[in-house]
C-alpha atoms as a PDB file:
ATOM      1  CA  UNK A   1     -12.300  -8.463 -15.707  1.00  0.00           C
ATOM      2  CA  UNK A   2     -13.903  -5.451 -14.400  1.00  0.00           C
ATOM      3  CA  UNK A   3     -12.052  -1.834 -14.060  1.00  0.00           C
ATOM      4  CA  UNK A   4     -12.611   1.048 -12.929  1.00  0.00           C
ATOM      5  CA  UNK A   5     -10.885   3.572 -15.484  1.00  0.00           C
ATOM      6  CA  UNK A   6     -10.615   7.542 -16.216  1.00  0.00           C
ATOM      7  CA  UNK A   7      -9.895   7.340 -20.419  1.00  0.00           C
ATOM      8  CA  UNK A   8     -10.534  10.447 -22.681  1.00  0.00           C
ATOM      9  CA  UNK A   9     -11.738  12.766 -19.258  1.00  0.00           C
ATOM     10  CA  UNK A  10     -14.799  10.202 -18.266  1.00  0.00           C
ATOM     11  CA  UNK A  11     -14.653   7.856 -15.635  1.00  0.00           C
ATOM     12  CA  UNK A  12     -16.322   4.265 -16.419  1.00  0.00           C
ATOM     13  CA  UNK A  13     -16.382   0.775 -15.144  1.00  0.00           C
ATOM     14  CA  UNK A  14     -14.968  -1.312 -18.071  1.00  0.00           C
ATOM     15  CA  UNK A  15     -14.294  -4.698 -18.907  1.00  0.00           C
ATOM     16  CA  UNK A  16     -11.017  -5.514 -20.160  1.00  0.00           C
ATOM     17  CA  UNK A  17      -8.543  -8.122 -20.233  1.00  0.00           C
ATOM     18  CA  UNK A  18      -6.936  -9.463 -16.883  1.00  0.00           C
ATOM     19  CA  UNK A  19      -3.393  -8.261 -17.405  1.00  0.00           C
ATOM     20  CA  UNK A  20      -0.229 -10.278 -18.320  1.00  0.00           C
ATOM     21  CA  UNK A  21       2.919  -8.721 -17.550  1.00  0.00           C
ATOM     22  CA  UNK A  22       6.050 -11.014 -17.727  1.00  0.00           C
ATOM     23  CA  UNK A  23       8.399 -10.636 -15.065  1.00  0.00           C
ATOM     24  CA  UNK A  24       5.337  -9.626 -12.798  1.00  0.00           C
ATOM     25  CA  UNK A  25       3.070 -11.223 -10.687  1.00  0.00           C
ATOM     26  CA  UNK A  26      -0.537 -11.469 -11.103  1.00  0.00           C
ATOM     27  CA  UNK A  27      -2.354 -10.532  -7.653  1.00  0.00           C
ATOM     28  CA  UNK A  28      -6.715 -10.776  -7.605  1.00  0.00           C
ATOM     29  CA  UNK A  29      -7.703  -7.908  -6.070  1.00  0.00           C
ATOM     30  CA  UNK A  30      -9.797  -7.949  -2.737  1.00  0.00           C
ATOM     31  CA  UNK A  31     -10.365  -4.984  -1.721  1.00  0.00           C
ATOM     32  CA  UNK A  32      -8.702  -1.123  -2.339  1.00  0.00           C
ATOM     33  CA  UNK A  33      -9.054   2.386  -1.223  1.00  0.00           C
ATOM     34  CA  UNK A  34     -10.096   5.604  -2.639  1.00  0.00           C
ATOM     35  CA  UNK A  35      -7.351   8.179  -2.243  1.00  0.00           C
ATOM     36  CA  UNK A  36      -7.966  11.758  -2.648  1.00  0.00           C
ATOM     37  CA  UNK A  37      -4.840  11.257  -5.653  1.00  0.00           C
ATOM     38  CA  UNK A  38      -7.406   9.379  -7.446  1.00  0.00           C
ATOM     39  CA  UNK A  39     -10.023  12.136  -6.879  1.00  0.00           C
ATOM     40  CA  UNK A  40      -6.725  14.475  -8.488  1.00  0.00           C
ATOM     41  CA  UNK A  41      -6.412  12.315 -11.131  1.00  0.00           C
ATOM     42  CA  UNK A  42     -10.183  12.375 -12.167  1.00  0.00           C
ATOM     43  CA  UNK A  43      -9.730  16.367 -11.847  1.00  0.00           C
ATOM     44  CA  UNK A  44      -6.829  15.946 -14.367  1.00  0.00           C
ATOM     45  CA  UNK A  45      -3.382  15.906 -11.836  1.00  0.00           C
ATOM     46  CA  UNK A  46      -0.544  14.274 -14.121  1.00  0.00           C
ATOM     47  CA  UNK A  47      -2.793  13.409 -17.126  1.00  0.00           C
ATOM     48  CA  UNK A  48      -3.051   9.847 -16.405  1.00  0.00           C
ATOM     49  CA  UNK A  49      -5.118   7.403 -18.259  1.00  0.00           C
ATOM     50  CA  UNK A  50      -6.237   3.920 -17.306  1.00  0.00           C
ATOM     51  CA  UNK A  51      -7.245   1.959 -14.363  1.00  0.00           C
ATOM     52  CA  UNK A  52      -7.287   4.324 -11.372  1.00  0.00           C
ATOM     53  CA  UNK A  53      -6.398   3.155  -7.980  1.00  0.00           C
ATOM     54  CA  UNK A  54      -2.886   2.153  -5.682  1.00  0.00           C
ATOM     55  CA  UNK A  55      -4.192   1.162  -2.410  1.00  0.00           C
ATOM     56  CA  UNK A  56      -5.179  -2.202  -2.447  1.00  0.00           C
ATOM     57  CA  UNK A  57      -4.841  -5.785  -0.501  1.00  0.00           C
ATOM     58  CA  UNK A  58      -4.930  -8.849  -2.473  1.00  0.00           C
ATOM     59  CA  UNK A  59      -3.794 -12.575  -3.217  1.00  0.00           C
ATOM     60  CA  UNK A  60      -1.219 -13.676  -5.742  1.00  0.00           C
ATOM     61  CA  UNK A  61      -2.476 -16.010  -8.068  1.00  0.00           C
ATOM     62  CA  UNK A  62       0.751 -16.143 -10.403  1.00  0.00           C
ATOM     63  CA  UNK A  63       4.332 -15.062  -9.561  1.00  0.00           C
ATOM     64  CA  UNK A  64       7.037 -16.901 -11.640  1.00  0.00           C
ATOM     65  CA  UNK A  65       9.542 -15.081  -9.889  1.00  0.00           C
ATOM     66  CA  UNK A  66       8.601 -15.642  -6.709  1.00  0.00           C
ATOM     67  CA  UNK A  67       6.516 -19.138  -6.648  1.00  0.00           C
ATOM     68  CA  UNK A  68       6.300 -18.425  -2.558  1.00  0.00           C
ATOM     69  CA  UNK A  69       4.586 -16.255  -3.042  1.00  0.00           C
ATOM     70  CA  UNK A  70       1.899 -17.653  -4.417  1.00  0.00           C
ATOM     71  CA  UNK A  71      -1.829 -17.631  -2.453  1.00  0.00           C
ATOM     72  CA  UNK A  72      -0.472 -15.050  -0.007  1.00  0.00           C
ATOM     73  CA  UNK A  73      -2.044 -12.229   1.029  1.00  0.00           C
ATOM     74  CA  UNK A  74      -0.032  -9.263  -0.207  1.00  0.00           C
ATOM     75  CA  UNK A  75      -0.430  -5.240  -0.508  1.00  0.00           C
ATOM     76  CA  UNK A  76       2.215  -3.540  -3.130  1.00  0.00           C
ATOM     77  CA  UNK A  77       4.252  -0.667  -2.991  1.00  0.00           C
ATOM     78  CA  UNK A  78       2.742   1.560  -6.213  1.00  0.00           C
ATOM     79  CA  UNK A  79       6.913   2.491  -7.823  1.00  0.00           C
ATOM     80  CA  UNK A  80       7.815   0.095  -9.647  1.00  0.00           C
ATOM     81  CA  UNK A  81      11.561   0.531 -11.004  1.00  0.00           C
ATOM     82  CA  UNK A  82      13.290  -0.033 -14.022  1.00  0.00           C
ATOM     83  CA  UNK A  83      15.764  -2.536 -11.384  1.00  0.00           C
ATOM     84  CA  UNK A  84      19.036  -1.484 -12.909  1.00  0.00           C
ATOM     85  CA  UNK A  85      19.722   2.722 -12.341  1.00  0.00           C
ATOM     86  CA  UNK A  86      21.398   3.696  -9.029  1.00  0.00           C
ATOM     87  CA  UNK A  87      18.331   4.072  -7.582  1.00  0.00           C
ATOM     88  CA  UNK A  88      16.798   0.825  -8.195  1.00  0.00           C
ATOM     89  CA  UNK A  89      20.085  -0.498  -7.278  1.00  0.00           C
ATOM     90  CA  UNK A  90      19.949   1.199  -3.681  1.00  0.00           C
ATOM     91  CA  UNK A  91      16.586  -0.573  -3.038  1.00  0.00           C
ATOM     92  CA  UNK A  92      14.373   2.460  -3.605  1.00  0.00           C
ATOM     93  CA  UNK A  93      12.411   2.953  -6.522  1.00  0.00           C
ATOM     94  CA  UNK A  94      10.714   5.108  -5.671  1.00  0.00           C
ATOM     95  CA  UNK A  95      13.186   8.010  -7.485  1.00  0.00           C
ATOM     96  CA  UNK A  96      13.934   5.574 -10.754  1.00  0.00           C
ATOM     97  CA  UNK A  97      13.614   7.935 -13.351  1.00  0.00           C
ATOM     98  CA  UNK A  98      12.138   5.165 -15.660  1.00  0.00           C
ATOM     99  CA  UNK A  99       9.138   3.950 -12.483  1.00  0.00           C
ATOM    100  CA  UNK A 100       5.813   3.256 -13.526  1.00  0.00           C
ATOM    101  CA  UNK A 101       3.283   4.274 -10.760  1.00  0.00           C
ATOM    102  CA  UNK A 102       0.266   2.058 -10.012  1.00  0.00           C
ATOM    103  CA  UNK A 103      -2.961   3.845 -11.128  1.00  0.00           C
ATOM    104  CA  UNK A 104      -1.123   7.301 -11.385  1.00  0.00           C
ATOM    105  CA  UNK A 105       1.701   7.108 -14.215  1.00  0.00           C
ATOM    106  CA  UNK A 106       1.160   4.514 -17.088  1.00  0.00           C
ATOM    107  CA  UNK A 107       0.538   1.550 -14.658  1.00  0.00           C
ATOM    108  CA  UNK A 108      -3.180   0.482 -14.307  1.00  0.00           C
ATOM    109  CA  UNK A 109      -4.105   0.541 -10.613  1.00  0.00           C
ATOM    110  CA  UNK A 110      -5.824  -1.260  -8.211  1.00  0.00           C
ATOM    111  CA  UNK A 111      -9.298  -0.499  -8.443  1.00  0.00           C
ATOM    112  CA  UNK A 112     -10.113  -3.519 -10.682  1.00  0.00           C
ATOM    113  CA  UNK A 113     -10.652  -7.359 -10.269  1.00  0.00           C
ATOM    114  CA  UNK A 114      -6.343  -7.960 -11.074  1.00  0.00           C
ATOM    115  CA  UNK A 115      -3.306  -5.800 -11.075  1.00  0.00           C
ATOM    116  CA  UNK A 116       0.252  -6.910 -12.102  1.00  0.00           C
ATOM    117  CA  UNK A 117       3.221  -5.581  -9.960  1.00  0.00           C
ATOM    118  CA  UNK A 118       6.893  -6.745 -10.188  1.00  0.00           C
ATOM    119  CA  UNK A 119       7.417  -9.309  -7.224  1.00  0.00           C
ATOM    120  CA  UNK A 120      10.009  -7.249  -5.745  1.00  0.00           C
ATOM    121  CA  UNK A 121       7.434  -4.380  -4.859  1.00  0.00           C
ATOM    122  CA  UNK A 122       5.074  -7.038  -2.706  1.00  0.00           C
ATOM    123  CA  UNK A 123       4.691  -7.511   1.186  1.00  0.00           C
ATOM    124  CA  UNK A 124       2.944 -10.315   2.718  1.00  0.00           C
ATOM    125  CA  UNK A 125       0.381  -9.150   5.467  1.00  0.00           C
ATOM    126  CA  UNK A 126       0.626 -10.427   8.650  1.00  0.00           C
ATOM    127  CA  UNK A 127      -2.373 -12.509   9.802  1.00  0.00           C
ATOM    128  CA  UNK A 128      -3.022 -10.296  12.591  1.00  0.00           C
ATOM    129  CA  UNK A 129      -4.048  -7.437  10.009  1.00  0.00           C
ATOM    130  CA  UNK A 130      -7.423  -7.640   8.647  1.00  0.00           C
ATOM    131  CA  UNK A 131      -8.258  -6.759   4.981  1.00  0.00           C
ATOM    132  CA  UNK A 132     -10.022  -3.115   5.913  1.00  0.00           C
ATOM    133  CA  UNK A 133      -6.669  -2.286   7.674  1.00  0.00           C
ATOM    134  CA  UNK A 134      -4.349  -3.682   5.253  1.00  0.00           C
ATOM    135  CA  UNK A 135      -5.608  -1.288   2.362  1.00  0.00           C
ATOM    136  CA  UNK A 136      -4.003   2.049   4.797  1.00  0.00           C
ATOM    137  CA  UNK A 137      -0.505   0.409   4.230  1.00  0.00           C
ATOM    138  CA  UNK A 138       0.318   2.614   1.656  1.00  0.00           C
ATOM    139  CA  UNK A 139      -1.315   5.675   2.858  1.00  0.00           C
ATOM    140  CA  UNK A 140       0.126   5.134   6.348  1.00  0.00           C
ATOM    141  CA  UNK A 141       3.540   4.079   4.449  1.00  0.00           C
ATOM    142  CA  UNK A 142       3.467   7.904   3.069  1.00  0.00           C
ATOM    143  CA  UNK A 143       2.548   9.304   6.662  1.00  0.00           C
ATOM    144  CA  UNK A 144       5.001   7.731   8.611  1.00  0.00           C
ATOM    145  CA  UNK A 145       8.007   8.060   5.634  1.00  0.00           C
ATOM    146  CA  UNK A 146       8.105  11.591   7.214  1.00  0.00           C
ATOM    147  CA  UNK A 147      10.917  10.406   9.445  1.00  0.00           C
ATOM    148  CA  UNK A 148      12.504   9.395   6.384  1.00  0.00           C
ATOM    149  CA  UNK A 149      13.485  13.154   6.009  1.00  0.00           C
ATOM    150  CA  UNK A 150      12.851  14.849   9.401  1.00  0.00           C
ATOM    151  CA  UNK A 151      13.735  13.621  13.178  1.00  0.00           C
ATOM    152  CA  UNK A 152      11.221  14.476  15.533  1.00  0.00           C
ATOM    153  CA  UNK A 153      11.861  14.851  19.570  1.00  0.00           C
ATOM    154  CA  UNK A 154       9.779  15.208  22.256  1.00  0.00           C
ATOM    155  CA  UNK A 155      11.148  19.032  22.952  1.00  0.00           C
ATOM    156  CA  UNK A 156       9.669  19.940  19.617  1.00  0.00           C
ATOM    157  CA  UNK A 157       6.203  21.081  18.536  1.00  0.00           C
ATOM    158  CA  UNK A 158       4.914  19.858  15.552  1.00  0.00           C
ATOM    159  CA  UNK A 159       1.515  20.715  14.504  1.00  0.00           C
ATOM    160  CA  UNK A 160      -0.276  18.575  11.256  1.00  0.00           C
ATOM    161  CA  UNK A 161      -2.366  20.805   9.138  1.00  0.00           C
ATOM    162  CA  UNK A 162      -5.629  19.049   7.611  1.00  0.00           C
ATOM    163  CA  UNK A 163      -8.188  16.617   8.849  1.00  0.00           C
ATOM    164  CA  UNK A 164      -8.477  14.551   5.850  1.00  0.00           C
ATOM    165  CA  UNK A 165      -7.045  10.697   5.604  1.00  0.00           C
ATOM    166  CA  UNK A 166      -3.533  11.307   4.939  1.00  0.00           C
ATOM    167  CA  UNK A 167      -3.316  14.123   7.823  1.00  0.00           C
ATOM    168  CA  UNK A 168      -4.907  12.192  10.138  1.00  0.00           C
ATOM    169  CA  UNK A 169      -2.833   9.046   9.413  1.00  0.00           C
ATOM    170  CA  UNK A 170       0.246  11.788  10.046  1.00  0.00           C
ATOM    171  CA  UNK A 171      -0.536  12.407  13.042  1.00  0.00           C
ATOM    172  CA  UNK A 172      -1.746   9.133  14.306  1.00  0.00           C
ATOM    173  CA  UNK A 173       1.701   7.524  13.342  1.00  0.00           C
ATOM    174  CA  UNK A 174       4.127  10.430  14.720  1.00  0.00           C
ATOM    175  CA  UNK A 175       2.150  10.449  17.574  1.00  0.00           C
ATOM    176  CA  UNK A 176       4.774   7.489  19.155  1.00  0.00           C
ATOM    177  CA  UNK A 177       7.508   9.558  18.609  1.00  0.00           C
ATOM    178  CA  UNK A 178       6.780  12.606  19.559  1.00  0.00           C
ATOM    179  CA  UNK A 179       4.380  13.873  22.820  1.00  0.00           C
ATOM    180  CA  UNK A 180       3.607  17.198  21.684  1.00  0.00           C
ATOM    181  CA  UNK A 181       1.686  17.052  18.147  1.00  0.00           C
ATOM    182  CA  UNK A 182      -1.492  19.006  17.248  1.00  0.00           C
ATOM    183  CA  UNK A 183      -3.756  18.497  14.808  1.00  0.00           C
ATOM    184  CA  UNK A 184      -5.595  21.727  13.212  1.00  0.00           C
ATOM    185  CA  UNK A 185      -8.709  21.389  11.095  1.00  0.00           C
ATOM    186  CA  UNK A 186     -12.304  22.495  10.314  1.00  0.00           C
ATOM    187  CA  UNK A 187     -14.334  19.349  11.453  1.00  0.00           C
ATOM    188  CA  UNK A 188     -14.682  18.081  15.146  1.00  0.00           C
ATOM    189  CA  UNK A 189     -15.507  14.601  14.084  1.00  0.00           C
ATOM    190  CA  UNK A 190     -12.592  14.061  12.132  1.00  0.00           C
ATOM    191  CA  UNK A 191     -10.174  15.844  14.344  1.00  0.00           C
ATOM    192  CA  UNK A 192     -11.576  13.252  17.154  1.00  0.00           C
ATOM    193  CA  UNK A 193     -10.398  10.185  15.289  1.00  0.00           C
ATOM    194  CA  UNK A 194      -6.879  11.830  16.029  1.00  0.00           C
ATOM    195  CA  UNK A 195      -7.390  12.286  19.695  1.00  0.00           C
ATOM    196  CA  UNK A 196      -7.985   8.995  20.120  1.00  0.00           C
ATOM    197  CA  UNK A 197      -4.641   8.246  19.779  1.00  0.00           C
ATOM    198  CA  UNK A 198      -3.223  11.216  22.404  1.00  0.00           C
ATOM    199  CA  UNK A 199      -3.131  13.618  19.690  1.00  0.00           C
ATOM    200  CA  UNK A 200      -4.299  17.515  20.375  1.00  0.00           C
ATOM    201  CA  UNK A 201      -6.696  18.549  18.281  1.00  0.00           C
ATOM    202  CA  UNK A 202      -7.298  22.357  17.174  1.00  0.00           C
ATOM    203  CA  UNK A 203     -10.085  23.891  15.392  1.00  0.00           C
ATOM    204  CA  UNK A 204      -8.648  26.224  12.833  1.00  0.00           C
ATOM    205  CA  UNK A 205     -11.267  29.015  13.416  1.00  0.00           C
ATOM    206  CA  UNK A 206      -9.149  28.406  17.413  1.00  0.00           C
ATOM    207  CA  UNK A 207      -5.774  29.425  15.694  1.00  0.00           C
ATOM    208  CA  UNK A 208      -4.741  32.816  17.176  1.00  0.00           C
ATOM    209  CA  UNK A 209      -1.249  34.692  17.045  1.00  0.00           C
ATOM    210  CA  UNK A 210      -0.753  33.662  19.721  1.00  0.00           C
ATOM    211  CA  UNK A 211       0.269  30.078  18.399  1.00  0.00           C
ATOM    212  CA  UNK A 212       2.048  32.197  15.578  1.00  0.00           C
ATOM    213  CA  UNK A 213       5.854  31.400  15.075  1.00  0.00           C
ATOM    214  CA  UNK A 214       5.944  28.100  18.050  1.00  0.00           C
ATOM    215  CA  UNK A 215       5.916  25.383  16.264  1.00  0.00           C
ATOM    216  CA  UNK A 216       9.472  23.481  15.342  1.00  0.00           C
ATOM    217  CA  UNK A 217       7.801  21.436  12.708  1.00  0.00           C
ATOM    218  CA  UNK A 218       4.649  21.807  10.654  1.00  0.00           C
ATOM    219  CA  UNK A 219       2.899  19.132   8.440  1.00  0.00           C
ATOM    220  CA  UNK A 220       0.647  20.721   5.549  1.00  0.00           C
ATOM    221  CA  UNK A 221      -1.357  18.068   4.098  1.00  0.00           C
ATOM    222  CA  UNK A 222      -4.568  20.335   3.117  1.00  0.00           C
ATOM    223  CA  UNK A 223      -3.113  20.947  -0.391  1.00  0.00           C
ATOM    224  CA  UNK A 224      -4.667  24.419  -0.275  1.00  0.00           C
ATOM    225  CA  UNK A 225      -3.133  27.725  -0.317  1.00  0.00           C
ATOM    226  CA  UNK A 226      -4.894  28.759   2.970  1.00  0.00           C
ATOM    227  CA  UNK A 227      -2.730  25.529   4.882  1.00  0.00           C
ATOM    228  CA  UNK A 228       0.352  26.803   3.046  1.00  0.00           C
ATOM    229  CA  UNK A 229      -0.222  29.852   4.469  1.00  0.00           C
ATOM    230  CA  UNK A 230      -1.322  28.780   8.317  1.00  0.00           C
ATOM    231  CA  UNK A 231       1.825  26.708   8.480  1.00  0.00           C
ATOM    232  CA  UNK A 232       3.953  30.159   8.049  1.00  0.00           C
ATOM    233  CA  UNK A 233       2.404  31.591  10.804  1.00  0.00           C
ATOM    234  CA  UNK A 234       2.921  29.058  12.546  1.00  0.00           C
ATOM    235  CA  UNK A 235       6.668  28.222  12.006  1.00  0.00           C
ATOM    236  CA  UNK A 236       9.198  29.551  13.794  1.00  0.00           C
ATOM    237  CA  UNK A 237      12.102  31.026  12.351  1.00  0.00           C
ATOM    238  CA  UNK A 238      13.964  28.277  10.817  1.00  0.00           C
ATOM    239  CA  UNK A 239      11.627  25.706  11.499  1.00  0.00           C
ATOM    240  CA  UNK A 240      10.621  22.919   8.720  1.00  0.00           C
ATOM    241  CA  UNK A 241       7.688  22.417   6.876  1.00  0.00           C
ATOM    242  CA  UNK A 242       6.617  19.488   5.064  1.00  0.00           C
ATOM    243  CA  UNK A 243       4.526  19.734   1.943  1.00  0.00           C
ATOM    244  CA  UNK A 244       2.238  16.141   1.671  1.00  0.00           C
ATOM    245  CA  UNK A 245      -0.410  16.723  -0.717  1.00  0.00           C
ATOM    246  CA  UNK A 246      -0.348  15.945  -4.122  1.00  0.00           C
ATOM    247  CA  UNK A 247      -3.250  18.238  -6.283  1.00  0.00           C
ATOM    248  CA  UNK A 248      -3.950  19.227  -9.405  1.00  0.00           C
ATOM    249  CA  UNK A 249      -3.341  23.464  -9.512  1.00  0.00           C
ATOM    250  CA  UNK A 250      -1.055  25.394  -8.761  1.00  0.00           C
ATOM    251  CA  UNK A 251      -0.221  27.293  -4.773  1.00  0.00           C
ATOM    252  CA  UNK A 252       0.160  30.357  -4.376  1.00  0.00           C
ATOM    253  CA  UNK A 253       3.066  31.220  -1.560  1.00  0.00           C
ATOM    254  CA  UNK A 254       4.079  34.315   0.256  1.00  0.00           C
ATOM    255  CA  UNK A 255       7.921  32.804  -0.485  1.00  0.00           C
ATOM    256  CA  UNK A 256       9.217  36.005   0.890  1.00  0.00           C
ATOM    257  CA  UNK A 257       8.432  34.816   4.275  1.00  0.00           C
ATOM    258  CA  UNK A 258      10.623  31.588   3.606  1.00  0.00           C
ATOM    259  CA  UNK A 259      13.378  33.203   2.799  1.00  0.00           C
ATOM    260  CA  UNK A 260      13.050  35.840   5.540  1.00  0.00           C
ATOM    261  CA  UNK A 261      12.555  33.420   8.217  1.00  0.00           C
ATOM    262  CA  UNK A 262      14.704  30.961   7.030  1.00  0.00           C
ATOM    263  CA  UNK A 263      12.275  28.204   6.538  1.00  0.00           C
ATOM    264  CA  UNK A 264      13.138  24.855   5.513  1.00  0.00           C
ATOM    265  CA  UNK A 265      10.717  23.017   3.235  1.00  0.00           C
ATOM    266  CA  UNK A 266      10.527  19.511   2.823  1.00  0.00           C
ATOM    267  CA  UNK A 267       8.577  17.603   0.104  1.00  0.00           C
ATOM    268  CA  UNK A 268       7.491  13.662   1.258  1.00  0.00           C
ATOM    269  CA  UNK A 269       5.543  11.707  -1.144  1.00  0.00           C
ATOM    270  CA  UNK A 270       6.062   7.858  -0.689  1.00  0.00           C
ATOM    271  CA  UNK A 271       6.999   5.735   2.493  1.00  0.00           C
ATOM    272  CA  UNK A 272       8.732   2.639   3.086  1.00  0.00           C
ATOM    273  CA  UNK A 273       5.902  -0.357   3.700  1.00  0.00           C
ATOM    274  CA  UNK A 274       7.450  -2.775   6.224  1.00  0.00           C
ATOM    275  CA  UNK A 275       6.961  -0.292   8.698  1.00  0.00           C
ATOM    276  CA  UNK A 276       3.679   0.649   7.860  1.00  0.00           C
ATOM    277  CA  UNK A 277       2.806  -3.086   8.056  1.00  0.00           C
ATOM    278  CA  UNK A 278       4.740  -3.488  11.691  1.00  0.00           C
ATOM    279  CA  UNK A 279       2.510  -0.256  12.995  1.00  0.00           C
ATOM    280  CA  UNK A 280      -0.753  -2.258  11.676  1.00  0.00           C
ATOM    281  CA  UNK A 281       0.043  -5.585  13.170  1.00  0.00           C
ATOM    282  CA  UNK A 282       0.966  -3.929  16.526  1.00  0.00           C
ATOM    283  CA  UNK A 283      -2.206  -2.375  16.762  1.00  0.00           C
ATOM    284  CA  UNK A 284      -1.470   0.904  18.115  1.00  0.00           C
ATOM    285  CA  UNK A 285      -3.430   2.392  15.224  1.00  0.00           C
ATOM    286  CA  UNK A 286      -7.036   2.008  14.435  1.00  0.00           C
ATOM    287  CA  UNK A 287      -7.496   2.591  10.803  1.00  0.00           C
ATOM    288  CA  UNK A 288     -11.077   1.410  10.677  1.00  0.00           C
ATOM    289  CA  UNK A 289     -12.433   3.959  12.275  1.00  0.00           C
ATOM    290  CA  UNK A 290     -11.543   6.231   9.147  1.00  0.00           C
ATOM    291  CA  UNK A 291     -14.127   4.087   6.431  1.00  0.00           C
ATOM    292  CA  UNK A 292     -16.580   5.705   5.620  1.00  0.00           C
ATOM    293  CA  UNK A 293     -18.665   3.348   3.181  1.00  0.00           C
ATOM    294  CA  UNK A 294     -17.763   0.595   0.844  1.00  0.00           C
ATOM    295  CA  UNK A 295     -19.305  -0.387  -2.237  1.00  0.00           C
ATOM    296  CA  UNK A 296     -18.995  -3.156  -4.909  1.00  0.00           C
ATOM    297  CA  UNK A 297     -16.753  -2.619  -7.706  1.00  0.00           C
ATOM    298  CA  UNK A 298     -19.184  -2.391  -9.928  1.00  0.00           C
ATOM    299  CA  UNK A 299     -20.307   0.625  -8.223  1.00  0.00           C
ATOM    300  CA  UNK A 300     -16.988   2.612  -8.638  1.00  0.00           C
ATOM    301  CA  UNK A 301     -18.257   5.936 -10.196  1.00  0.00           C
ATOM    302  CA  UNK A 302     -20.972   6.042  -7.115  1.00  0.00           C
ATOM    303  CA  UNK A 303     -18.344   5.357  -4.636  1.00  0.00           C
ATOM    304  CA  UNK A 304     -15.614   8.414  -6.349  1.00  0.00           C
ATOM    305  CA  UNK A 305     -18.852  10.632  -5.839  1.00  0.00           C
ATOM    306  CA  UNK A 306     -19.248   9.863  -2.681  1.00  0.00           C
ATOM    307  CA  UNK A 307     -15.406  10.087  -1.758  1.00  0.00           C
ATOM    308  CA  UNK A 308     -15.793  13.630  -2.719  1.00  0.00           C
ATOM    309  CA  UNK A 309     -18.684  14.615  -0.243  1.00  0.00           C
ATOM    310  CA  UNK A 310     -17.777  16.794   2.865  1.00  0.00           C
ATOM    311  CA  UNK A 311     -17.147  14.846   6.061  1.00  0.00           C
ATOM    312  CA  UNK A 312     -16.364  11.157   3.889  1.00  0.00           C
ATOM    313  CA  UNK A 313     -13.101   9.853   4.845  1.00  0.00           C
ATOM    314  CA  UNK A 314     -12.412   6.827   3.341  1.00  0.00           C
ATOM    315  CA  UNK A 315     -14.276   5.028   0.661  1.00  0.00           C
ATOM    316  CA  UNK A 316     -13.458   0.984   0.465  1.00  0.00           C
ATOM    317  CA  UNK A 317     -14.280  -0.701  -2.940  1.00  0.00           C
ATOM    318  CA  UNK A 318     -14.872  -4.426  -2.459  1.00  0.00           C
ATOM    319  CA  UNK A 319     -13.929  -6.834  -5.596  1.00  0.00           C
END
C-alpha cells in the first residue's frame, strides 16, 4: 500500500506492507486530514517516525473482535491503551502510560491506504455525516473535550485565541454553551468562518487595555509565545486559561503574572468522540467550510506544503 511517512528527517510517499496487527482491526482508509501536529511532527515535535497522520474516516475490512463491525464506516480515536492499567480500565486511554498514538507515538497513522486500530477505539459514523465532515471528529473531539476540564456559563467571558483549525473548531463548538465567546486573530476570512456560528470575532491588532483583565476564561490555541502572552492580559485575576496547542519549541512565559494573579492553567489535549460525532450529525456545525484543498494520496508531500501556506485551513488527502 501507499504511505505517506517522515523516516530519517525526510518526508516520502512509500510503499509498504498493509499492516497486520492481531487483536486489531484492519480499516481502508478513505479519506484523512492534515493537522498542524503533523506539520509539528515533520518540524521534529516528539521525534516520531513512520506513517504520519490521525484524522481519518474509513471502512473496516477485518475486525476479528468485532465481526459487526465489519464494512462500516468508522473514524478512530488516535490512544490506543495497553487495556489493563487503571486507566484503560476507567475507559480512557487516553492517560495509559503504555498508549500508542496514531501517526504521533510509534503507531503509523492515517495518511496511508490502511491503518490498524484496536476495535475498542472505533465509532461508526452516522449516515447523516458525510466523509469531508467525518475527518473533523477528532479535531472537534479535542475542541469540545474542553468541558471535560472547565464549565462554562453564560455570565462568563471566554475569549479563543487563534484563527487556525483547532481554534476555530473551539469556538464553533462552545459556542452552544456559552453566549458570550470571542474569537481574536490576524485574518478576517478565517475569523468569519467563526461568526457564522454567533461567535464575535476580534482582530488582534483591535485588542486594547481596555479588554485587559475581563475575560473569565481564555482559550490559547496559537501555540506562540505572543498568544501566551495576550491571554494574560486578558485574564482576570483568577481566571483560567487553557493551553491547546501542541508544537515543537519551547514558550517563553511571564509566570510571574500567574502566580500574581492567581491564574489557573489548564492543559486539554484529546476529547471524547461520541460527542464530537452527535455535534456533526446534528448539524449545528459546518466543518466544510474549513477545507481548503484536497489532493490524492499520492500527492502527500504537495499537500503538507501547501498545509503550511498562510491563509490554508484544512488540507483533505483522498485515498
Amino acid at each position: 500500500m501507499k504511505a505517506l511517512r517522515f523516516i530519517g528527517n525526510e518526508l516520502k510517499l512509500e510503499e509498504v506492507a498493509v499492516p497486520a496487527v492481531a487483536g486489531e482491526a484492519l480499516v481502508r482508509v478513505i479519506r484523512s486530514g492534515i493537522c498542524n501536529t503533523d506539520v509539528e511532527i515533520v518540524r521534529g515535535y516528539n521525534g516520531f517516525s513512520g506513517t504520519i497522520g490521525h484524522e481519518f474516516v474509513g471502512v473496516v475490512e477485518e475486525c476479528a473482535d468485532a465481526p459487526e463491525l465489519v464494512g462500516k464506516r468508522v473514524v478512530g480515536e488516535i490512544n490506543a491503551g495497553c487495556g489493563v492499567c487503571e486507566q484503560c480500565v476507567k475507559v480512557d486511554s487516553r492517560h495509559c502510560p503504555h498508549r500508542t498514538v496514531l501517526g504521533i507515538d510509534r503507531r503509523d497513522g492515517a495518511h496511508a491506504e490502511y491503518l490498524t486500530l484496536p476495535a475498542r477505539n472505533l465509532f461508526v459514523v452516522p449516515d447523516n455525516v458525510s466523509d469531508d465532515q467525518a475527518i473533523f471528529t477528532e479535531p472537534l473531539a479535542a475542541a469540545y473535550g474542553i468541558l471535560e476540564q472547565v464549565t462554562l456559563d453564560d455570565k462568563m467571558r471566554v475569549a479563543v485565541i487563534g484563527d487556525g483549525k483547532l481554534g476555530l473548531l473551539c469556538a464553533m463548538s462552545l459556542a452552544p454553551q456559552n453566549k458570550n465567546i470571542s474569537i481574536i486573530g490576524k485574518h478576517k476570512e478565517k475569523i468569519a468562518v467563526a461568526e457564522a456560528h454567533h461567535v464575535k470575532g476580534i482582530l488582534l491588532e483591535d485588542v486594547d487595555e481596555a479588554m485587559h483583565r475581563t475575560f473569565d476564561v481564555v482559550i490559547e490555541s496559537s501555540g506562540s509565545d505572543a498568544g501566551f502572552e495576550t491571554a494574560l492580559d486578558l485574564l482576570k485575576p483568577r481566571g483560567k486559561m487553557v493551553l491547546k496547542s501542541t508544537f515543537n519549541g519551547r514558550a517563553c512565559i511571564e509566570m510571574w503574572r500567574i502566580v500574581v494573579d492567581e491564574i489557573t492553567v489548564v492543559g486539554s489535549r484529546c476529547g471524547r468522540f461520541a460527542p464530537a460525532l452527535e455535534l456533526l450529525a446534528q448539524g449545528n456545525i459546518r466543518v466544510e467550510s474549513m477545507i481548503s484543498a484536497e489532493y490524492p494520496l499520492e500527492k502527500g508531500v504537495e499537500a503538507m506544503r501547501k498545509a503550511t501556506e498562510k491563509g490554508v485551513l484544512k488540507v483533505v488527502l483522498k485515498m
